[in-house]
C-alpha atoms as a PDB file:
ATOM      1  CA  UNK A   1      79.944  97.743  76.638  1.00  0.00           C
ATOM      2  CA  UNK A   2      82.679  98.640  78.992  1.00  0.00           C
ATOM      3  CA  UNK A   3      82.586 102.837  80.329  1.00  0.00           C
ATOM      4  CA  UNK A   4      85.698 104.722  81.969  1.00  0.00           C
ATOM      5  CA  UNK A   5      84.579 106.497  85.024  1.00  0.00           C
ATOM      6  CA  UNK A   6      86.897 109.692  86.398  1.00  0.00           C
ATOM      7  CA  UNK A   7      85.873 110.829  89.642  1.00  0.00           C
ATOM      8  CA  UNK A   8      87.697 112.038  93.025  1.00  0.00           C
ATOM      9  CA  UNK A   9      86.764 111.213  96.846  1.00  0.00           C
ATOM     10  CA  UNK A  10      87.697 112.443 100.392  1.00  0.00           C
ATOM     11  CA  UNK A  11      88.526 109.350 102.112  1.00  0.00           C
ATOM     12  CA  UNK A  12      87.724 110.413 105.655  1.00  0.00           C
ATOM     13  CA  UNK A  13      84.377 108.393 105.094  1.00  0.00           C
ATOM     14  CA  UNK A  14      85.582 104.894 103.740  1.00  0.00           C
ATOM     15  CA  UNK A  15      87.510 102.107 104.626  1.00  0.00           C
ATOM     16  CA  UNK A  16      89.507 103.009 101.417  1.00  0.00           C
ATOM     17  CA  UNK A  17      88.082 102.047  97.427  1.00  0.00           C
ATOM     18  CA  UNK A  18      87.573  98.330  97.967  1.00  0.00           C
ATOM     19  CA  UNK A  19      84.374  96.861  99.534  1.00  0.00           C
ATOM     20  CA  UNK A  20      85.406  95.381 102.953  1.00  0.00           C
ATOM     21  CA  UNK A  21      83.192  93.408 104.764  1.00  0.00           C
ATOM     22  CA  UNK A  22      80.348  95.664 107.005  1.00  0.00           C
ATOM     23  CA  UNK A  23      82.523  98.884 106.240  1.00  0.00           C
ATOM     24  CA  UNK A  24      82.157 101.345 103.568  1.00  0.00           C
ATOM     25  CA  UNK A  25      83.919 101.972 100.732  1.00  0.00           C
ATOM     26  CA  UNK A  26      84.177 104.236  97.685  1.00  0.00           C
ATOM     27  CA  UNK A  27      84.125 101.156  95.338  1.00  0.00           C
ATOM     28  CA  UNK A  28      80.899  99.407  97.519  1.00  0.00           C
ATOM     29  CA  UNK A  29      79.327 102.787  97.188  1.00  0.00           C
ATOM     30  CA  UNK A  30      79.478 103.424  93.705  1.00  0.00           C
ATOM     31  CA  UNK A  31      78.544  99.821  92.832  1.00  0.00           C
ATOM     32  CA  UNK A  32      75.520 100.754  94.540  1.00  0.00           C
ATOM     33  CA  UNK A  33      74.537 103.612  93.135  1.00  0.00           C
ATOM     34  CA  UNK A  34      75.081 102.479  89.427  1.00  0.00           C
ATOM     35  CA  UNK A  35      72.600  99.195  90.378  1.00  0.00           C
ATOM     36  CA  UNK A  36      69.529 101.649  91.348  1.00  0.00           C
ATOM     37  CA  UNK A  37      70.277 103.907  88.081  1.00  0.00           C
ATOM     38  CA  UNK A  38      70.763 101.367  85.666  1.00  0.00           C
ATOM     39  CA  UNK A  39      68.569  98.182  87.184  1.00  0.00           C
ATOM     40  CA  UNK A  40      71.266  95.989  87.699  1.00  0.00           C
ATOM     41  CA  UNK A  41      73.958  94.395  89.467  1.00  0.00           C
ATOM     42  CA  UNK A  42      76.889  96.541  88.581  1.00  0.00           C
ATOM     43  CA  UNK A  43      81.415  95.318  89.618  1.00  0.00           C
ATOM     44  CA  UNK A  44      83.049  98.476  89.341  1.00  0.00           C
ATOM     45  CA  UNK A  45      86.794  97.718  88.444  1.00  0.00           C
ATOM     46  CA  UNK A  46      89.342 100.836  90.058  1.00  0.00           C
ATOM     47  CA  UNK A  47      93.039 101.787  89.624  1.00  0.00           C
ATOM     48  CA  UNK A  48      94.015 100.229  92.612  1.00  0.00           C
ATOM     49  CA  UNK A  49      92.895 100.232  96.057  1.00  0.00           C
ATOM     50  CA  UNK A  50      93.703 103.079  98.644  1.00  0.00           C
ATOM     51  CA  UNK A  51      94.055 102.677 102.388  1.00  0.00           C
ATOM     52  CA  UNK A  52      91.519 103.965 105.064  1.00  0.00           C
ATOM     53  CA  UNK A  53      91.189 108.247 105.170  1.00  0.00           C
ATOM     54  CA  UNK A  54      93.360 108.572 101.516  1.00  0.00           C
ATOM     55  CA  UNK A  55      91.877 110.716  99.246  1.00  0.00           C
ATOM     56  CA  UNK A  56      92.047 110.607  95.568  1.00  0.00           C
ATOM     57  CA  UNK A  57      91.724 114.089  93.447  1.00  0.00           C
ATOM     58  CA  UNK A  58      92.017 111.843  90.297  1.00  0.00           C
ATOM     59  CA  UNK A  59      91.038 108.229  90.431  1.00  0.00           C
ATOM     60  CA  UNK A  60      90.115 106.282  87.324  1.00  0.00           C
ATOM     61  CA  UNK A  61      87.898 103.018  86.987  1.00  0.00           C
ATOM     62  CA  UNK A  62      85.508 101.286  84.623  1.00  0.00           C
ATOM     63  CA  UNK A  63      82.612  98.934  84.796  1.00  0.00           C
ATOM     64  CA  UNK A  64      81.023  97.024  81.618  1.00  0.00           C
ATOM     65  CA  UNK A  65      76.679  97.195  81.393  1.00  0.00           C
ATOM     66  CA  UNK A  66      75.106  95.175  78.736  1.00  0.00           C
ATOM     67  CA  UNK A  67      72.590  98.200  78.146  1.00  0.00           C
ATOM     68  CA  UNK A  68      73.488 101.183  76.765  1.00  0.00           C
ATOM     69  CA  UNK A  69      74.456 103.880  79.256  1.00  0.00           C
ATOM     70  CA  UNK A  70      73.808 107.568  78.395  1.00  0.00           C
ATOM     71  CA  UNK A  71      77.099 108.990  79.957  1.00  0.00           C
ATOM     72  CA  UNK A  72      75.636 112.618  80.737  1.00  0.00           C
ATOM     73  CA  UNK A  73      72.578 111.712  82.311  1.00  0.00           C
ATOM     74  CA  UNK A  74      73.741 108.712  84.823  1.00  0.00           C
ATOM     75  CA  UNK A  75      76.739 110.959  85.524  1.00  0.00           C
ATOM     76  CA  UNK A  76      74.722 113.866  86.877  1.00  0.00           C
ATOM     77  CA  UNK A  77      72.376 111.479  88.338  1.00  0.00           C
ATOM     78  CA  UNK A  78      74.782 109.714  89.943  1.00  0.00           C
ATOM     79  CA  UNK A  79      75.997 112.878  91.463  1.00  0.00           C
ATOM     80  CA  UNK A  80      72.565 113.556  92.812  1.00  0.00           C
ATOM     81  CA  UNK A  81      72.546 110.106  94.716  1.00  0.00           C
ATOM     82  CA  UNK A  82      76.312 109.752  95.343  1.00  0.00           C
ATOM     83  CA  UNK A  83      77.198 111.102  99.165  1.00  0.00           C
ATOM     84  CA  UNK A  84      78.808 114.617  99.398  1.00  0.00           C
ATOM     85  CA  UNK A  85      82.344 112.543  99.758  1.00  0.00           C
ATOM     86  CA  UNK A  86      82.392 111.214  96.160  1.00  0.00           C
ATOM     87  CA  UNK A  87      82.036 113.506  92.774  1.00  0.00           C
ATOM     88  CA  UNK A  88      81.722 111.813  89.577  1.00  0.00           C
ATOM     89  CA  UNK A  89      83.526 113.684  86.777  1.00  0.00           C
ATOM     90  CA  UNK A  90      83.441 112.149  83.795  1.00  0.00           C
ATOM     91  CA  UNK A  91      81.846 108.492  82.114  1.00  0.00           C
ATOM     92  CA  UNK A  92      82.870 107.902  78.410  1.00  0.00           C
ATOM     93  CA  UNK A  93      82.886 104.589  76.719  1.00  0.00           C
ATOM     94  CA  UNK A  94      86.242 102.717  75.863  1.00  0.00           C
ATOM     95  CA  UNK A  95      87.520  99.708  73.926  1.00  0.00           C
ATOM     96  CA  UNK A  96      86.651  96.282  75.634  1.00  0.00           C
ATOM     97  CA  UNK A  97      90.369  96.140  76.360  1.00  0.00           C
ATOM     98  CA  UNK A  98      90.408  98.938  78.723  1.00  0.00           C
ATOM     99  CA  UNK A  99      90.952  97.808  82.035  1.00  0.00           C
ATOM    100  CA  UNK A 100      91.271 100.914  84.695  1.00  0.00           C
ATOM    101  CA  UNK A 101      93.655  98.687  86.909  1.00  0.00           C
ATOM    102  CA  UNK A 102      96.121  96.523  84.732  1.00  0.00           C
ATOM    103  CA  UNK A 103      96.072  99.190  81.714  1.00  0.00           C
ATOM    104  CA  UNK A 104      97.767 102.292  83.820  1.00  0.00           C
ATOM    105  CA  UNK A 105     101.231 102.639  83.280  1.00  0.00           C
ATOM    106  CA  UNK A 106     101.972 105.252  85.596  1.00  0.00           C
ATOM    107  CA  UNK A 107     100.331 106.500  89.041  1.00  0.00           C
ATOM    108  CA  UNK A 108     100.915 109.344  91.242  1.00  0.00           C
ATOM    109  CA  UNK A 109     100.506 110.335  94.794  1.00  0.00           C
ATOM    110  CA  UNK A 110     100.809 113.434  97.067  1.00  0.00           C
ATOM    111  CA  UNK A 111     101.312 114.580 100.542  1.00  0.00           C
ATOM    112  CA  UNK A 112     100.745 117.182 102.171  1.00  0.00           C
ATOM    113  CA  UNK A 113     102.378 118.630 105.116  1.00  0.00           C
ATOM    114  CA  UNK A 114     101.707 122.322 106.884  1.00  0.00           C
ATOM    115  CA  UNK A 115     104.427 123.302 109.512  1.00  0.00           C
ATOM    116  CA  UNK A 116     102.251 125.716 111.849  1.00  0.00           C
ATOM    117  CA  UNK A 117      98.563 125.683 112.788  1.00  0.00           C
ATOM    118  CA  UNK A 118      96.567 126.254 109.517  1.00  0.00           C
ATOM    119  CA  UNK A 119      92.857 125.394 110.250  1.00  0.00           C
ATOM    120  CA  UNK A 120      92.304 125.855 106.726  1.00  0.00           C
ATOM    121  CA  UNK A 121      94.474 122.665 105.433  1.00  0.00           C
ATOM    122  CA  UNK A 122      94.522 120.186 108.483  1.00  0.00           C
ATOM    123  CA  UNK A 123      91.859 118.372 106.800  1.00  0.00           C
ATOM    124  CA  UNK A 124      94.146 117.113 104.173  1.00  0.00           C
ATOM    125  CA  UNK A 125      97.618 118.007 105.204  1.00  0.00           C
ATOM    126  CA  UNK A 126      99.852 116.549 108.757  1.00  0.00           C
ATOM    127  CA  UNK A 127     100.617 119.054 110.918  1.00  0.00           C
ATOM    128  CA  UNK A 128     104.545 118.446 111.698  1.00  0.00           C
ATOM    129  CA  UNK A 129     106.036 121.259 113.390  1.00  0.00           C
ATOM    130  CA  UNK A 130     109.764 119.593 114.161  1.00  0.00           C
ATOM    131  CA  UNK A 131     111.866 122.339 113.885  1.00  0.00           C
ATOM    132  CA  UNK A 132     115.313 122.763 111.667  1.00  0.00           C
ATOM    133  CA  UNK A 133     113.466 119.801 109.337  1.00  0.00           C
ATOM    134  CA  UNK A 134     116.029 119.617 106.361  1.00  0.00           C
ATOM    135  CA  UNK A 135     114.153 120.146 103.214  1.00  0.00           C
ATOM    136  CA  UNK A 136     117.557 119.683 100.732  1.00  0.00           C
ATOM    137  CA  UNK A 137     118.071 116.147 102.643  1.00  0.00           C
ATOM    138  CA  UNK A 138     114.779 114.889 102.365  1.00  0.00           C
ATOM    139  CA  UNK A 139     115.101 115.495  98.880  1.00  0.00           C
ATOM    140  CA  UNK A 140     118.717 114.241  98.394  1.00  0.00           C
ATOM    141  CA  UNK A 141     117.327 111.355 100.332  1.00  0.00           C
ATOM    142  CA  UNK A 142     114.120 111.008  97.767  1.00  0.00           C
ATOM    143  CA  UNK A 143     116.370 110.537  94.511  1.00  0.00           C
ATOM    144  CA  UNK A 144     117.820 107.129  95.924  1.00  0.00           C
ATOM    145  CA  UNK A 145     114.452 106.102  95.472  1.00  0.00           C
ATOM    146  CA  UNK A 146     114.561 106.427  91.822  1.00  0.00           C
ATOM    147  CA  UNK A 147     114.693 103.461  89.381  1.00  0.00           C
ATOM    148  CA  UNK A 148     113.491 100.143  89.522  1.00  0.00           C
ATOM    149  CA  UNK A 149     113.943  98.444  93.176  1.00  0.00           C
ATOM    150  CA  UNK A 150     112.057  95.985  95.379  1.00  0.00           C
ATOM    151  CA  UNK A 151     110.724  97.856  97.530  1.00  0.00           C
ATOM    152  CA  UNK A 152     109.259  95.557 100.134  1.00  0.00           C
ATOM    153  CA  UNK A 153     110.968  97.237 103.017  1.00  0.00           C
ATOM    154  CA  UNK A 154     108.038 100.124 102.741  1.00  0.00           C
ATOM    155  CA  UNK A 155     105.341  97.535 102.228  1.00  0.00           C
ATOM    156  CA  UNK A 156     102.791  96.947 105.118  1.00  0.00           C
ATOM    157  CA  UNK A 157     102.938  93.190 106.123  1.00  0.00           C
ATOM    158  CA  UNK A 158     100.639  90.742 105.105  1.00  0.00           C
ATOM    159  CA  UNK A 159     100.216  92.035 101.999  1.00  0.00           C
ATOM    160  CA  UNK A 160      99.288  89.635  99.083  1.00  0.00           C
ATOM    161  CA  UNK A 161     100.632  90.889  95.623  1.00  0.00           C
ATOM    162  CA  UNK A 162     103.120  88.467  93.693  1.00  0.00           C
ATOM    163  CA  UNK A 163     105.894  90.664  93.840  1.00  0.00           C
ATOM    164  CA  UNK A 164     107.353  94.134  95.311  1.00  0.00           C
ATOM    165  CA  UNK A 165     108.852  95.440  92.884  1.00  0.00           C
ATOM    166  CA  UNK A 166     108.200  99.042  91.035  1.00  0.00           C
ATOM    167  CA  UNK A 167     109.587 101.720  88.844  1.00  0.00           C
ATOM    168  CA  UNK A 168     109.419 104.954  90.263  1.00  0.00           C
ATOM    169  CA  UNK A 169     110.168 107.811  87.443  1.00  0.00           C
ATOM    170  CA  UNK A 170     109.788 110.945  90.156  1.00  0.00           C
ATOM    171  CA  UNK A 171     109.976 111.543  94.074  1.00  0.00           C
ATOM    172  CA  UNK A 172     110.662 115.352  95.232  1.00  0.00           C
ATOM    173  CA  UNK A 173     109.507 117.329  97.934  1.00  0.00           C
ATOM    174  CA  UNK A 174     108.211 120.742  96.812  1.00  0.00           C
ATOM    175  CA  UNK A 175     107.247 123.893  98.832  1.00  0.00           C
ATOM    176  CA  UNK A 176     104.299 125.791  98.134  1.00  0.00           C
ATOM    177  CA  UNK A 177     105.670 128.548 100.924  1.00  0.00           C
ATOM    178  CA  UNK A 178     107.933 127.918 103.767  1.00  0.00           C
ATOM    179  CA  UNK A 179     104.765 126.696 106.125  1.00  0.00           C
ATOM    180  CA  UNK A 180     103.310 124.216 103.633  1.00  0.00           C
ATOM    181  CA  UNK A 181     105.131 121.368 101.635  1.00  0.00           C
ATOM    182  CA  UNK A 182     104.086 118.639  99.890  1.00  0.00           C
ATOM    183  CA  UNK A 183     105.754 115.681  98.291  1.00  0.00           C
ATOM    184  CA  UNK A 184     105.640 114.111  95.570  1.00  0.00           C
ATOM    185  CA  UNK A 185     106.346 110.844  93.770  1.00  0.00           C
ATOM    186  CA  UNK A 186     105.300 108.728  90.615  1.00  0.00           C
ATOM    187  CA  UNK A 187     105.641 105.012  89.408  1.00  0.00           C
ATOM    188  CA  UNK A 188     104.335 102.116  87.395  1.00  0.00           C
ATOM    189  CA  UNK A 189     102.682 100.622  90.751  1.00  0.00           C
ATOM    190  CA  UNK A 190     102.762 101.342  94.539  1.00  0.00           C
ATOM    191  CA  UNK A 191     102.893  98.517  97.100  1.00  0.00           C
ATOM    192  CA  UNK A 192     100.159  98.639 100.400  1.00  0.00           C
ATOM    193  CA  UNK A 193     101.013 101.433 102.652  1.00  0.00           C
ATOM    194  CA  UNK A 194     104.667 102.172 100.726  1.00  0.00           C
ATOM    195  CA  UNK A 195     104.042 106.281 100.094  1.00  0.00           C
ATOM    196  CA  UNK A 196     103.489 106.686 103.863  1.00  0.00           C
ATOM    197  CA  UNK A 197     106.052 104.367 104.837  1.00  0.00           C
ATOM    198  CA  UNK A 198     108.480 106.013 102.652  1.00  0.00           C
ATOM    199  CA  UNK A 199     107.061 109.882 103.464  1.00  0.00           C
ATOM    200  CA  UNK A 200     107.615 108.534 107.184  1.00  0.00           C
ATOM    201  CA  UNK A 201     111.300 107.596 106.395  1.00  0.00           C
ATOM    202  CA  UNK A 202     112.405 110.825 104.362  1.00  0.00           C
ATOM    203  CA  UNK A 203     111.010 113.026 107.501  1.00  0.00           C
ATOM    204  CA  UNK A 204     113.732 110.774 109.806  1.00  0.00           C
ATOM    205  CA  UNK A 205     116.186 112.286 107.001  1.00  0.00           C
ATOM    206  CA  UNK A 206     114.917 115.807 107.332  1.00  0.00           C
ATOM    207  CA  UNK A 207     115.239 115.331 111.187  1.00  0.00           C
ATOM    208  CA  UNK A 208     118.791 113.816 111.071  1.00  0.00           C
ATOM    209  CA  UNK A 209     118.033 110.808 112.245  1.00  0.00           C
ATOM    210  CA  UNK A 210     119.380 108.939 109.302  1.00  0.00           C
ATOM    211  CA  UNK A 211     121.400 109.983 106.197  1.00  0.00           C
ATOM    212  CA  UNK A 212     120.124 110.641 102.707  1.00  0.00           C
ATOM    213  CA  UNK A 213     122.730 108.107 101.084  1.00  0.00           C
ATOM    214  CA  UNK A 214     120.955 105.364 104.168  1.00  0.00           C
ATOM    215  CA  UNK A 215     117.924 105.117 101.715  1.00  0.00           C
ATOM    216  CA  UNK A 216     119.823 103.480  99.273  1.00  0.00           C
ATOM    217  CA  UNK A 217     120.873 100.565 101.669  1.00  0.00           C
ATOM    218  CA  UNK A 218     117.602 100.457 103.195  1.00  0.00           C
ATOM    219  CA  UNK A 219     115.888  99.574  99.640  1.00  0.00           C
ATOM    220  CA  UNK A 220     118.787  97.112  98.929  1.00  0.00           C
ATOM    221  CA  UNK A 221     118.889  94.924 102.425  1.00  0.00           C
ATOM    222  CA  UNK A 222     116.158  96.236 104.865  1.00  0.00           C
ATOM    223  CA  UNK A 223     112.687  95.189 105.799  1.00  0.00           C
ATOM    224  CA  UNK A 224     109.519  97.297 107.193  1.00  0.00           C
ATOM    225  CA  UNK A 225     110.675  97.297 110.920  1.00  0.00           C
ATOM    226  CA  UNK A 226     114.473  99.216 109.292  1.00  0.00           C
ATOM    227  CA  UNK A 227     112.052 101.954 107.839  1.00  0.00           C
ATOM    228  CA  UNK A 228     110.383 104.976 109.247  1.00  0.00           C
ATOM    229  CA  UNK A 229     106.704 104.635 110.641  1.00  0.00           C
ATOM    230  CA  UNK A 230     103.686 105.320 108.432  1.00  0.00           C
ATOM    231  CA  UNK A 231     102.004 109.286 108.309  1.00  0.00           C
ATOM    232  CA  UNK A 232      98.706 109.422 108.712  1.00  0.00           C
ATOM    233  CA  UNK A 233      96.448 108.724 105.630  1.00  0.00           C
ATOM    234  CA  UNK A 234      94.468 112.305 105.546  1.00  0.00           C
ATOM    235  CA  UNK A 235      96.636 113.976 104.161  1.00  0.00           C
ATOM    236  CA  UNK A 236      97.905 111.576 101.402  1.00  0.00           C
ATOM    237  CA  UNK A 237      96.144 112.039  97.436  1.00  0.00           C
ATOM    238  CA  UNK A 238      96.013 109.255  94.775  1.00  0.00           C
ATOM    239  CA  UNK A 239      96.599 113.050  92.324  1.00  0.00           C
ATOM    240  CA  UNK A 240      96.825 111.116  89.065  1.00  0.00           C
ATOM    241  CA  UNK A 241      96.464 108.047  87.312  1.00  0.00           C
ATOM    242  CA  UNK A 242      98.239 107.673  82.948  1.00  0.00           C
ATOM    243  CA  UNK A 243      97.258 105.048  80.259  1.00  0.00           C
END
Protein backbone atom coordinates (compact mmCIF):
# COMPACT_ATOMS: atom_id res chain seq x y z
CA UNK A 1 0.00 0.00 0.00
CA UNK A 2 1.44 3.29 -0.96
CA UNK A 3 1.29 6.31 2.25
CA UNK A 4 1.67 10.24 1.63
CA UNK A 5 4.10 11.62 4.07
CA UNK A 6 3.92 15.72 4.90
CA UNK A 7 6.72 16.84 6.85
CA UNK A 8 9.16 20.04 6.88
CA UNK A 9 13.13 20.21 7.46
CA UNK A 10 15.86 22.86 8.15
CA UNK A 11 18.36 22.11 5.62
CA UNK A 12 21.42 23.44 7.40
CA UNK A 13 22.12 19.65 8.22
CA UNK A 14 21.84 17.83 4.73
CA UNK A 15 23.28 17.75 1.54
CA UNK A 16 19.68 18.60 0.36
CA UNK A 17 16.53 15.61 0.15
CA UNK A 18 18.36 13.13 -2.05
CA UNK A 19 20.82 10.51 -0.66
CA UNK A 20 24.32 11.50 -1.97
CA UNK A 21 27.03 9.35 -1.58
CA UNK A 22 28.81 9.55 2.29
CA UNK A 23 26.67 12.81 2.95
CA UNK A 24 23.43 13.16 4.59
CA UNK A 25 20.30 13.80 3.43
CA UNK A 26 16.67 14.33 4.44
CA UNK A 27 15.53 11.56 1.99
CA UNK A 28 18.67 8.97 3.29
CA UNK A 29 17.48 9.86 6.73
CA UNK A 30 14.01 9.16 6.61
CA UNK A 31 14.56 5.95 4.60
CA UNK A 32 16.32 5.01 7.58
CA UNK A 33 14.22 5.62 10.10
CA UNK A 34 11.07 4.00 8.43
CA UNK A 35 13.46 0.55 7.96
CA UNK A 36 14.04 0.26 11.96
CA UNK A 37 10.13 1.06 12.60
CA UNK A 38 8.66 -1.02 10.15
CA UNK A 39 11.49 -4.02 9.63
CA UNK A 40 12.26 -3.32 6.27
CA UNK A 41 14.00 -1.82 3.51
CA UNK A 42 11.98 1.27 2.87
CA UNK A 43 12.62 4.03 -1.01
CA UNK A 44 11.04 7.05 0.05
CA UNK A 45 9.85 8.89 -3.21
CA UNK A 46 9.89 13.18 -2.57
CA UNK A 47 8.57 16.20 -4.52
CA UNK A 48 11.70 16.96 -5.91
CA UNK A 49 15.08 17.37 -4.67
CA UNK A 50 16.40 20.61 -2.87
CA UNK A 51 19.95 21.91 -2.90
CA UNK A 52 22.41 21.87 0.13
CA UNK A 53 21.13 24.35 3.39
CA UNK A 54 17.28 24.80 1.63
CA UNK A 55 14.69 24.31 3.87
CA UNK A 56 11.29 23.08 3.18
CA UNK A 57 8.21 24.29 5.59
CA UNK A 58 5.99 22.00 3.38
CA UNK A 59 7.48 19.10 1.52
CA UNK A 60 5.40 16.16 0.38
CA UNK A 61 6.54 12.46 -0.43
CA UNK A 62 5.32 8.88 -0.31
CA UNK A 63 6.74 5.45 0.07
CA UNK A 64 4.69 2.04 -0.59
CA UNK A 65 5.13 -0.97 2.52
CA UNK A 66 3.59 -4.26 1.83
CA UNK A 67 2.44 -4.34 5.64
CA UNK A 68 0.01 -2.33 6.94
CA UNK A 69 1.26 0.90 8.50
CA UNK A 70 -0.66 2.45 11.44
CA UNK A 71 -0.23 6.18 10.36
CA UNK A 72 -0.48 7.69 14.04
CA UNK A 73 1.78 5.53 15.74
CA UNK A 74 4.93 5.35 13.15
CA UNK A 75 4.34 9.09 12.74
CA UNK A 76 4.95 9.97 16.38
CA UNK A 77 7.49 7.34 16.52
CA UNK A 78 9.18 8.48 13.81
CA UNK A 79 9.33 11.84 15.40
CA UNK A 80 10.91 10.33 18.45
CA UNK A 81 13.84 8.82 16.28
CA UNK A 82 13.93 11.46 13.49
CA UNK A 83 16.88 14.25 14.34
CA UNK A 84 15.65 17.65 15.73
CA UNK A 85 16.11 18.95 11.86
CA UNK A 86 13.21 16.91 10.41
CA UNK A 87 9.35 16.91 11.82
CA UNK A 88 7.00 14.52 10.42
CA UNK A 89 3.49 15.98 10.11
CA UNK A 90 1.25 13.92 8.69
CA UNK A 91 1.17 9.94 7.00
CA UNK A 92 -2.24 9.00 5.37
CA UNK A 93 -2.70 6.36 2.80
CA UNK A 94 -3.41 7.24 -0.97
CA UNK A 95 -4.41 5.59 -4.24
CA UNK A 96 -1.53 3.43 -5.83
CA UNK A 97 -1.42 6.20 -8.42
CA UNK A 98 -0.17 8.79 -6.16
CA UNK A 99 3.20 9.62 -6.89
CA UNK A 100 4.57 12.71 -4.57
CA UNK A 101 6.99 13.76 -7.50
CA UNK A 102 5.29 13.38 -11.04
CA UNK A 103 1.60 13.96 -9.52
CA UNK A 104 2.24 17.81 -8.23
CA UNK A 105 1.06 20.26 -10.47
CA UNK A 106 2.22 23.22 -8.83
CA UNK A 107 5.26 24.05 -6.35
CA UNK A 108 6.26 26.99 -4.45
CA UNK A 109 9.29 28.56 -2.99
CA UNK A 110 10.31 31.50 -0.71
CA UNK A 111 13.07 33.77 0.21
CA UNK A 112 13.80 35.57 2.66
CA UNK A 113 15.78 38.64 2.93
CA UNK A 114 16.30 41.09 6.24
CA UNK A 115 17.96 44.52 5.39
CA UNK A 116 19.68 45.31 8.92
CA UNK A 117 21.16 43.04 11.59
CA UNK A 118 18.26 40.86 12.94
CA UNK A 119 19.83 37.98 15.02
CA UNK A 120 16.49 36.65 15.26
CA UNK A 121 16.01 35.73 11.32
CA UNK A 122 19.66 35.28 9.94
CA UNK A 123 19.14 31.70 10.29
CA UNK A 124 16.75 31.60 7.46
CA UNK A 125 16.85 34.95 5.82
CA UNK A 126 20.27 36.84 3.71
CA UNK A 127 21.31 39.69 5.23
CA UNK A 128 21.60 42.33 2.17
CA UNK A 129 21.99 45.72 3.35
CA UNK A 130 22.65 47.55 -0.32
CA UNK A 131 21.14 50.64 0.12
CA UNK A 132 18.38 52.55 -2.27
CA UNK A 133 17.51 48.60 -3.39
CA UNK A 134 14.39 49.24 -5.70
CA UNK A 135 11.60 47.16 -4.44
CA UNK A 136 8.89 48.39 -7.46
CA UNK A 137 11.77 47.21 -10.06
CA UNK A 138 12.47 44.03 -8.70
CA UNK A 139 8.98 43.42 -8.96
CA UNK A 140 8.36 45.00 -12.42
CA UNK A 141 11.35 42.90 -13.24
CA UNK A 142 9.61 39.54 -11.59
CA UNK A 143 6.38 39.69 -13.92
CA UNK A 144 8.60 39.07 -17.15
CA UNK A 145 9.07 35.92 -15.59
CA UNK A 146 5.55 34.93 -15.93
CA UNK A 147 4.26 32.32 -18.44
CA UNK A 148 5.70 29.46 -19.92
CA UNK A 149 9.59 29.99 -20.95
CA UNK A 150 12.76 27.90 -21.08
CA UNK A 151 14.35 28.88 -18.55
CA UNK A 152 17.77 27.33 -18.81
CA UNK A 153 19.61 30.57 -18.42
CA UNK A 154 18.86 30.23 -14.39
CA UNK A 155 19.69 26.55 -14.41
CA UNK A 156 22.98 25.40 -12.66
CA UNK A 157 25.15 23.51 -15.28
CA UNK A 158 25.40 20.02 -15.55
CA UNK A 159 22.15 19.45 -14.76
CA UNK A 160 20.40 16.29 -16.19
CA UNK A 161 16.55 16.81 -16.70
CA UNK A 162 15.17 16.37 -20.40
CA UNK A 163 14.12 19.73 -20.76
CA UNK A 164 14.08 23.43 -19.13
CA UNK A 165 11.15 24.45 -19.57
CA UNK A 166 8.33 25.59 -16.82
CA UNK A 167 5.18 27.47 -16.19
CA UNK A 168 5.44 29.87 -13.60
CA UNK A 169 1.74 31.19 -12.47
CA UNK A 170 3.27 33.83 -9.64
CA UNK A 171 6.67 35.69 -8.82
CA UNK A 172 6.36 38.95 -6.46
CA UNK A 173 8.39 40.32 -3.90
CA UNK A 174 6.42 41.15 -0.74
CA UNK A 175 7.40 43.14 2.43
CA UNK A 176 6.59 42.02 5.73
CA UNK A 177 8.03 45.67 7.09
CA UNK A 178 10.52 47.85 5.45
CA UNK A 179 13.63 45.69 7.10
CA UNK A 180 12.38 42.26 6.03
CA UNK A 181 11.19 41.06 2.49
CA UNK A 182 10.65 38.02 1.06
CA UNK A 183 9.89 36.79 -2.40
CA UNK A 184 7.91 34.78 -3.80
CA UNK A 185 7.22 32.61 -6.83
CA UNK A 186 5.17 29.46 -8.02
CA UNK A 187 5.24 26.96 -11.04
CA UNK A 188 4.55 23.54 -12.45
CA UNK A 189 8.44 22.62 -11.90
CA UNK A 190 11.70 24.44 -10.95
CA UNK A 191 15.00 23.66 -12.69
CA UNK A 192 18.47 22.97 -10.27
CA UNK A 193 19.48 26.10 -8.59
CA UNK A 194 16.85 28.44 -10.86
CA UNK A 195 14.99 30.35 -7.61
CA UNK A 196 18.44 31.53 -6.44
CA UNK A 197 19.71 32.21 -9.73
CA UNK A 198 16.73 34.18 -10.55
CA UNK A 199 16.42 35.88 -6.72
CA UNK A 200 20.23 36.72 -7.56
CA UNK A 201 19.22 38.44 -10.89
CA UNK A 202 16.07 40.52 -9.65
CA UNK A 203 18.47 42.01 -6.71
CA UNK A 204 20.92 43.31 -9.89
CA UNK A 205 17.41 45.00 -10.90
CA UNK A 206 16.75 46.42 -7.49
CA UNK A 207 20.43 47.69 -7.53
CA UNK A 208 20.25 49.19 -11.09
CA UNK A 209 22.48 47.19 -12.53
CA UNK A 210 20.15 45.95 -15.18
CA UNK A 211 16.59 46.93 -16.26
CA UNK A 212 13.34 45.23 -15.37
CA UNK A 213 12.26 44.91 -19.19
CA UNK A 214 16.33 43.03 -19.48
CA UNK A 215 14.63 39.90 -17.87
CA UNK A 216 12.60 39.36 -20.67
CA UNK A 217 15.63 39.11 -23.14
CA UNK A 218 17.61 37.29 -20.74
CA UNK A 219 14.89 34.30 -20.65
CA UNK A 220 14.58 34.54 -24.50
CA UNK A 221 18.55 34.47 -25.65
CA UNK A 222 20.81 34.22 -22.50
CA UNK A 223 22.60 31.47 -20.70
CA UNK A 224 23.70 31.05 -16.82
CA UNK A 225 26.97 33.15 -17.13
CA UNK A 226 24.20 36.44 -18.63
CA UNK A 227 22.33 35.95 -15.21
CA UNK A 228 22.89 37.16 -11.72
CA UNK A 229 24.90 34.86 -9.22
CA UNK A 230 23.11 32.40 -6.93
CA UNK A 231 21.94 33.66 -2.98
CA UNK A 232 22.80 31.57 -0.53
CA UNK A 233 20.54 28.49 0.13
CA UNK A 234 19.59 29.31 4.03
CA UNK A 235 17.39 31.38 3.51
CA UNK A 236 15.43 29.81 0.57
CA UNK A 237 11.88 27.49 1.59
CA UNK A 238 10.36 24.74 -0.63
CA UNK A 239 6.72 26.66 1.31
CA UNK A 240 4.31 24.48 -0.65
CA UNK A 241 3.77 21.70 -2.79
CA UNK A 242 -0.45 21.19 -4.87
CA UNK A 243 -1.90 17.93 -6.40
Amino acid sequence: MRYKITLSYNGAGFCGWQVQPDAPSVQGTLQDALAILLHSEISVTGAGRTDTGVNASHYVAHFDSDAPVECAEICYKLNAILPSGIAVRSIEPVGDDFHARFGATKREYTYFLHRCKDPFVEKFSWLYQFPDLDFDAMNLAARQLLGTHDFSCFEKTGADNKTSTCTVTDACWYRKDDDHWYFRIAADRFLRNMVRAIVGTLLEVGRGKRSPESIASLIENGTRSDAGQSVPGHALFLSNVEY
